[in-house]
Protein backbone atom coordinates (compact mmCIF):
# COMPACT_ATOMS: atom_id res chain seq x y z
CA UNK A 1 21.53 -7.08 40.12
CA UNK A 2 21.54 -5.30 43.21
CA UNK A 3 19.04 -2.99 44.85
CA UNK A 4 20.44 0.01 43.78
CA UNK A 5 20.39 -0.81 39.98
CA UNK A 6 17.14 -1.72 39.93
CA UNK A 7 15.70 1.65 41.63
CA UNK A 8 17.64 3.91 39.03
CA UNK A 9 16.25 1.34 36.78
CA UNK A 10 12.64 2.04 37.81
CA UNK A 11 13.68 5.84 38.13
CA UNK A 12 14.95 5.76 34.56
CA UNK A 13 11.85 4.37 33.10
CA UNK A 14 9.27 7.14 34.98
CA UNK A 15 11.29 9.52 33.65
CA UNK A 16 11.27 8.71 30.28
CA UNK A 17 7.60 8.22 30.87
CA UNK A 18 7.65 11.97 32.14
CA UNK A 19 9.66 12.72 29.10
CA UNK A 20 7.12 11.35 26.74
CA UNK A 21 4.22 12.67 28.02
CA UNK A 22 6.10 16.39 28.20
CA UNK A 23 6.97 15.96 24.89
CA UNK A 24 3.86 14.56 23.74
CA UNK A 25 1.27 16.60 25.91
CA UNK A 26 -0.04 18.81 22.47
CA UNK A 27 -0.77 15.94 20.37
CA UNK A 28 -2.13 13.97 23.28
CA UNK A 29 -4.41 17.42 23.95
CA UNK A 30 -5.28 16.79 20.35
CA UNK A 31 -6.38 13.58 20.73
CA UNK A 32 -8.68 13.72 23.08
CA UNK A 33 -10.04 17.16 21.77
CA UNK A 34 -10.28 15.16 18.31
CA UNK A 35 -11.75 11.95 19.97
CA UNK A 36 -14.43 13.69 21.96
CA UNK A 37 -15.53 16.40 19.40
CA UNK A 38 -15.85 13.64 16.65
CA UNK A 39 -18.00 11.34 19.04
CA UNK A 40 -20.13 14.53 19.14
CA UNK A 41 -20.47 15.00 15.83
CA UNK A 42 -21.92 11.10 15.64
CA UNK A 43 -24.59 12.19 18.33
CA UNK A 44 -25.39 14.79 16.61
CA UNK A 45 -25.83 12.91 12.90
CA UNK A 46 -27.61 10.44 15.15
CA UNK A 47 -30.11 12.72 16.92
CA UNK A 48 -30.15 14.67 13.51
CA UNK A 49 -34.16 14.59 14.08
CA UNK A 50 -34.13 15.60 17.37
CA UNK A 51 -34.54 19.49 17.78
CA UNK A 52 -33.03 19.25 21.32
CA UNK A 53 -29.99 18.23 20.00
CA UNK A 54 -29.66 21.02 17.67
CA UNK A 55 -28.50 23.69 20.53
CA UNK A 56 -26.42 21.22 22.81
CA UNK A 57 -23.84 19.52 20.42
CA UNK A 58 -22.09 22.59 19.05
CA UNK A 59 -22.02 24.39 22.40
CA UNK A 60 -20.03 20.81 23.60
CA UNK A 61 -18.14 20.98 20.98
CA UNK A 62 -17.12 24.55 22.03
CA UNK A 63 -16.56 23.79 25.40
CA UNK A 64 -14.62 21.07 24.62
CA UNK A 65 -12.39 22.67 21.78
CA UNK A 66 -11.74 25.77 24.27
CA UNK A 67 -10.93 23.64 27.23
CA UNK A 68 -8.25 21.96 25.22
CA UNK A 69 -7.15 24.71 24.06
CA UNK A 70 -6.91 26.35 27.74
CA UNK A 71 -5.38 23.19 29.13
CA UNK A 72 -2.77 23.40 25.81
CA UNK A 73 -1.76 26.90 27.19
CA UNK A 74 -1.87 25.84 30.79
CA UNK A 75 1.17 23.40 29.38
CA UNK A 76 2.96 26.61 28.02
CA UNK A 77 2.27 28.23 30.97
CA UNK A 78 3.76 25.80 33.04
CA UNK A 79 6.69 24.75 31.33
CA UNK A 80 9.38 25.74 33.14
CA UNK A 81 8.14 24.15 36.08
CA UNK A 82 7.37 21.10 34.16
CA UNK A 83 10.80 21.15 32.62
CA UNK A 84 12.61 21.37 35.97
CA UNK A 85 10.75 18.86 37.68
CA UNK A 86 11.26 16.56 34.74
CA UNK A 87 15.07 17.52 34.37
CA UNK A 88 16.17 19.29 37.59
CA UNK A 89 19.28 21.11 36.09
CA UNK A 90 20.25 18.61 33.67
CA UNK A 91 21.95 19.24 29.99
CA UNK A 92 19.40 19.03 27.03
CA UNK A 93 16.31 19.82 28.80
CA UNK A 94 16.38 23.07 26.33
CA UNK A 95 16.38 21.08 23.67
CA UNK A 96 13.46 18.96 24.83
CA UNK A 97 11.65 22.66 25.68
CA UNK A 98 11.70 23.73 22.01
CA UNK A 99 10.29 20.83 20.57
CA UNK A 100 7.68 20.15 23.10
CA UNK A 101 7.11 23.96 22.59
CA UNK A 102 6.62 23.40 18.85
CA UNK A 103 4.65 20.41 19.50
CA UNK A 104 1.82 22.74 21.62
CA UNK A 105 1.48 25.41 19.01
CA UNK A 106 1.30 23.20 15.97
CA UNK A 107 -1.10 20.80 18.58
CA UNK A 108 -3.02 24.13 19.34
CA UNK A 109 -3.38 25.50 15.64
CA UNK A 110 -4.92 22.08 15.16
CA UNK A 111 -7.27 22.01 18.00
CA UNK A 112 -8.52 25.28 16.96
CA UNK A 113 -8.57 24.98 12.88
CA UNK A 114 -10.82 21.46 13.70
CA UNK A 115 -13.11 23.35 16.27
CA UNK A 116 -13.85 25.92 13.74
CA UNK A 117 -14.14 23.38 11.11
CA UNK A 118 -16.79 21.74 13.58
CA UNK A 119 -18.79 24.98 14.64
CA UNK A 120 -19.24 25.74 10.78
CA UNK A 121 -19.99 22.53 9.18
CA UNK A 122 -23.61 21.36 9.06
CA UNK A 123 -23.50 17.90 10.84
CA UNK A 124 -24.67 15.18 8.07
CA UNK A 125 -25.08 17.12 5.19
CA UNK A 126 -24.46 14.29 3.02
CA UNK A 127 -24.79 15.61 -0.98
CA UNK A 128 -27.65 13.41 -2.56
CA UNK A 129 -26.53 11.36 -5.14
């Protein structure tokens, strides 16, 4: 194997690594929005006797739900320049547009619907058996 072949090699595999995480980038918003909202929620069933905790936890949760959401738009925003640095002038990068396109709204419909689920729902309100 020569040098050359082993540079596209490497040049192959950030792309597809690019690729990916273009693709990707709403569910992996998701994620983390999911991930770090959740964690709060523990806190907050945790500190349930606390009355500091009360006010904190769902204004985190809201700053965390509306920064994904922001940095899931910033990714719509940007998408033509992240599709051109990805792709340069390639053939199929439309394709890859639309469904990384769907992926952000249906990511971003999800973000929000589990915010709002969070910012209504009582933390811990077990039913007594």
């Amino acid at each position: 194997m020569t040098t050359g072949d082993s540079t596209r090699q490497t040049q192959r595999a950030v792309s597809i690594v690019w690729l990916l995480a273009y693709l990707l980038a709403g569910p992996l918003i998701w994620s983390v929005q999911f991930a770090i909202v959740y964690a709060l929620h523990a806190a907050a069933c945790a500190t349930a006797s606390e009355p500091a905790a009360e006010g904190w936890i769902p204004l985190a949760m809201a700053v965390v739900t509306g920064a994904c959401v922001a940095a899931a738009l910033a990714v719509v925003a940007c998408r033509g320049r992240l599709n051109r640095a990805i792709f340069g002038t390639g053939q199929g990068s439309r394709a890859y547009d639309v469904i990384s396109l769907l992926l952000i709204v249906l990511a971003t419909i999800a973000i929000l619907w589990s915010g709002l689920a969070m910012a209504l729902l009582q933390p811990c309100s077990l039913p007594q058996i």
